[in-house]
Protein backbone atom coordinates (compact mmCIF):
# COMPACT_ATOMS: atom_id res chain seq x y z
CA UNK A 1 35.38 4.09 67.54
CA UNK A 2 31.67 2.93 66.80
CA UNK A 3 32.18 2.34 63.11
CA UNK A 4 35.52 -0.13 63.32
CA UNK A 5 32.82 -2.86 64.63
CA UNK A 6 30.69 -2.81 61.72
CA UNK A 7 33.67 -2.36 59.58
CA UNK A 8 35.54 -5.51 60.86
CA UNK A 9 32.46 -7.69 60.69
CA UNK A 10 31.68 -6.84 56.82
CA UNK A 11 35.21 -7.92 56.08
CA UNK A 12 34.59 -11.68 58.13
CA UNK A 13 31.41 -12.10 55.99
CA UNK A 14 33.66 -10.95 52.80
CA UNK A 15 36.30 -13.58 53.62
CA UNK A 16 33.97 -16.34 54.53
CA UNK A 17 31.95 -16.35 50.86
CA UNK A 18 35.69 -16.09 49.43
CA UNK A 19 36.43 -19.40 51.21
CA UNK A 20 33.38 -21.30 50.95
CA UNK A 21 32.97 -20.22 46.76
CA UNK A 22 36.90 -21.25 46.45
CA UNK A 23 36.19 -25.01 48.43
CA UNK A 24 33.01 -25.45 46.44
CA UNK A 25 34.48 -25.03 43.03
CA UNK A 26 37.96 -26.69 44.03
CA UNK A 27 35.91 -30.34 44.74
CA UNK A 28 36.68 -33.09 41.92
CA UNK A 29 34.11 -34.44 40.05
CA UNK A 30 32.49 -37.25 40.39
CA UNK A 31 34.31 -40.34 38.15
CA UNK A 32 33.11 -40.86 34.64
CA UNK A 33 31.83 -44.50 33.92
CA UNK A 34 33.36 -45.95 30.56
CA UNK A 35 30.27 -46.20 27.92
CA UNK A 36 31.07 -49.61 25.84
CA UNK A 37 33.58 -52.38 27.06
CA UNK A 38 37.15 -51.63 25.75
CA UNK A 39 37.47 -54.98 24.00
CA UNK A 40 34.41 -54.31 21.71
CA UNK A 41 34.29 -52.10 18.95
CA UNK A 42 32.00 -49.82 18.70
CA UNK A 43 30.12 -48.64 15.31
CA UNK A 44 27.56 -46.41 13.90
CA UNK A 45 25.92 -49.05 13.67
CA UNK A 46 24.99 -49.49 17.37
CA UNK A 47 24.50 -45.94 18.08
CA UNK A 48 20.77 -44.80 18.42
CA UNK A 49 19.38 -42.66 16.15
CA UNK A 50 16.93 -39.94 17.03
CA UNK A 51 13.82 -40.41 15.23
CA UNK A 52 13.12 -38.96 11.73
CA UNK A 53 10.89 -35.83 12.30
CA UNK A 54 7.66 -35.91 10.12
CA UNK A 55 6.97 -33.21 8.20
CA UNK A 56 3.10 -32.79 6.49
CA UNK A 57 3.31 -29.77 4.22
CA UNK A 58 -0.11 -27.95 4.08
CA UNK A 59 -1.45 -28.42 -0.25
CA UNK A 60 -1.90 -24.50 -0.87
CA UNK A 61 -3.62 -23.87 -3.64
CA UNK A 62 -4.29 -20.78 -5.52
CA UNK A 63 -7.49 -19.44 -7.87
CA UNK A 64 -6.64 -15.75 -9.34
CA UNK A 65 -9.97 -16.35 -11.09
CA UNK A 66 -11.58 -13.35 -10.10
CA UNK A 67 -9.01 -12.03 -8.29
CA UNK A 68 -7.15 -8.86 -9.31
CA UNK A 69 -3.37 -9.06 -10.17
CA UNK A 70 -1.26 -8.38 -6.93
CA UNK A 71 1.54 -6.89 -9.11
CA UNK A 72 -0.27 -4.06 -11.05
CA UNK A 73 -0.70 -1.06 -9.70
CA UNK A 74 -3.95 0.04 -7.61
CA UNK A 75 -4.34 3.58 -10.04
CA UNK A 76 -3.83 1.52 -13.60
CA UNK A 77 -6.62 1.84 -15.55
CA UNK A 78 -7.37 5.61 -13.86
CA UNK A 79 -4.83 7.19 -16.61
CA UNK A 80 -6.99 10.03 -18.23
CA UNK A 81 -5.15 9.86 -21.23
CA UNK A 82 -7.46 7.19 -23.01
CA UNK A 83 -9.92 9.64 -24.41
CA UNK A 84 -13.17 7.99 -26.26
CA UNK A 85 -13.91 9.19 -29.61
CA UNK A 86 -16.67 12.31 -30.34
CA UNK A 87 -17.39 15.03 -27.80
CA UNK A 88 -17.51 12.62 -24.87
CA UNK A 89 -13.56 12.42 -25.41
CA UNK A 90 -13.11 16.20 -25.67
CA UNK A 91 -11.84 18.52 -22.95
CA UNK A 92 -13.45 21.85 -22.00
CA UNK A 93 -10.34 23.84 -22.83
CA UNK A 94 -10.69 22.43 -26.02
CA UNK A 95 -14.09 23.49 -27.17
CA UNK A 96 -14.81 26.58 -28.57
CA UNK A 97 -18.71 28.02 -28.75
CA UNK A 98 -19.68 28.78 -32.09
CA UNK A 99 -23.28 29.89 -31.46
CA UNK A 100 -26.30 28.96 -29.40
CA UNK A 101 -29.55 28.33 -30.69
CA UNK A 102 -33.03 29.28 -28.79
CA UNK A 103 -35.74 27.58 -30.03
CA UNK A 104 -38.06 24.77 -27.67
CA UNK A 105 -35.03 24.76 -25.50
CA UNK A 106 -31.50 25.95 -25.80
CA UNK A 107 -28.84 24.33 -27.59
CA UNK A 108 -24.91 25.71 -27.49
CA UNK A 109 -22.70 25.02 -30.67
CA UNK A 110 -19.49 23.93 -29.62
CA UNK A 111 -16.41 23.28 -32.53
CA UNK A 112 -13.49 20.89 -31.04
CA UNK A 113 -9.65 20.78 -31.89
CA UNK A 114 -11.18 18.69 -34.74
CA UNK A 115 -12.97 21.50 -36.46
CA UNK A 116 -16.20 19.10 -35.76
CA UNK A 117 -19.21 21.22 -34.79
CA UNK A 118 -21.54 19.62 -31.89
CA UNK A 119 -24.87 20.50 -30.35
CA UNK A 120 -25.19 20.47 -26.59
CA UNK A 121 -27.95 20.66 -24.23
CA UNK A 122 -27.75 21.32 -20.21
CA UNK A 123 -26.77 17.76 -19.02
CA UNK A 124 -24.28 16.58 -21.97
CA UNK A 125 -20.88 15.71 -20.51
CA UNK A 126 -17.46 15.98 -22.23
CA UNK A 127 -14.46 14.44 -21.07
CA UNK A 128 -13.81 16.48 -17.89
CA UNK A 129 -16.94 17.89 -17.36
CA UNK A 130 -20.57 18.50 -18.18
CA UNK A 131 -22.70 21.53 -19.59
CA UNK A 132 -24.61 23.05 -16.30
CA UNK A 133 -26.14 26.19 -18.09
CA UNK A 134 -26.78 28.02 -21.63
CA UNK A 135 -27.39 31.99 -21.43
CA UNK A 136 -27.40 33.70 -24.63
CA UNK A 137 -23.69 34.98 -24.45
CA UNK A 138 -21.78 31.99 -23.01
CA UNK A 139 -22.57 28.37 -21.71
CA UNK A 140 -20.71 27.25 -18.37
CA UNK A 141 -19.74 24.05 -17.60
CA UNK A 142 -18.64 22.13 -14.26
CA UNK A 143 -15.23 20.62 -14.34
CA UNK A 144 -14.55 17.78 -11.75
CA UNK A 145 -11.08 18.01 -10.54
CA UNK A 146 -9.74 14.10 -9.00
CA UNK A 147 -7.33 13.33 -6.93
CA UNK A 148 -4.58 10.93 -7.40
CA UNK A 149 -6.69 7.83 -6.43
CA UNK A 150 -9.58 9.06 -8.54
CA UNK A 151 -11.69 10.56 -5.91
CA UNK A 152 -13.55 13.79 -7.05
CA UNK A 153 -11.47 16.80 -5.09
CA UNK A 154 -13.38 19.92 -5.99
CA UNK A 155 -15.75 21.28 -9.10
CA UNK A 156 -15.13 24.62 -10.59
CA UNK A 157 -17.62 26.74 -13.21
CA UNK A 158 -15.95 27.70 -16.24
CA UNK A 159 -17.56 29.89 -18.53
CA UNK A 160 -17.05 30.03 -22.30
CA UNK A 161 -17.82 33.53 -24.12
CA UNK A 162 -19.51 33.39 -27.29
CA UNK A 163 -17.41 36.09 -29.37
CA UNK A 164 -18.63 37.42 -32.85
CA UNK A 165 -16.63 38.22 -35.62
């Protein structure tokens, strides 16, 4: 048989790294030398010591002059619920048109939850929006929708009827 050769020889080189791992680890070591002279005593005293290890901490220094707090939130101070006082802190749904006046230009009466009449022109602003035109049956204004971070999202037209009694 052609493969008993092969076979025979892979077992030789099997055996051989058996026996030469088995005499390498089974050598003694070499003999320790004794490290201080038994009639002496030794103490910590004549031990070296490693050095002490210098340590330079960097001087940080901090100036929030100027500087926002990191601690309070990025959309504080966004909260729409801090209305100012007079029309500027009134909101569209609120208003209610009361007449419009045509004269040198045209001028929409508005009442808020108040029961305070105001005169507007194209341009004036309320709280979440502004007055974009005046016809002589209804006024329309342009409310600015934001997103969470206070970005403007969309606009949208709302119209207010004038209604007669």
């Amino acid at each position: 048989m052609k493969g008993t050769g092969y076979f025979h020889l892979m077992i030789g080189i099997a055996v051989a790294v058996c026996f030469l791992n088995f005499t390498v680890f089974a050598q003694e070591p070499p003999p320790m030398e004794p490290v201080s002279d038994p009639g002496q005593e030794t103490s910590l005293d004549n031990i070296p010591r490693a050095p002490e290890p210098v340590t330079e901490e960097p001087q940080t220094t901090y100036n929030p002059q100027g500087a926002r707090d990191p601690f309070r939130s990025l959309l504080e101070g966004m909260d729409k619920e801090v209305r100012p006082p007079g029309l500027a802190g009134i909101q569209i749904s609120e208003l209610t048109l009361q007449g419009i006046q045509i004269g040198l230009g045209r001028t929409a009466i508005v009442k808020g939850p108040e029961n305070i009449a105001y005169g507007m022109e194209v341009g004036d602003t309320v709280f979440d929006g502004k007055l974009i035109e005046i016809y002589n049956n209804k006024v329309v204004f342009e409310k600015i929708i934001y997103d969470a971070f206070g970005r403007e999202k969309e606009k949208q037209n709302i119209e207010i009827y004038l209604h007669r009694k």
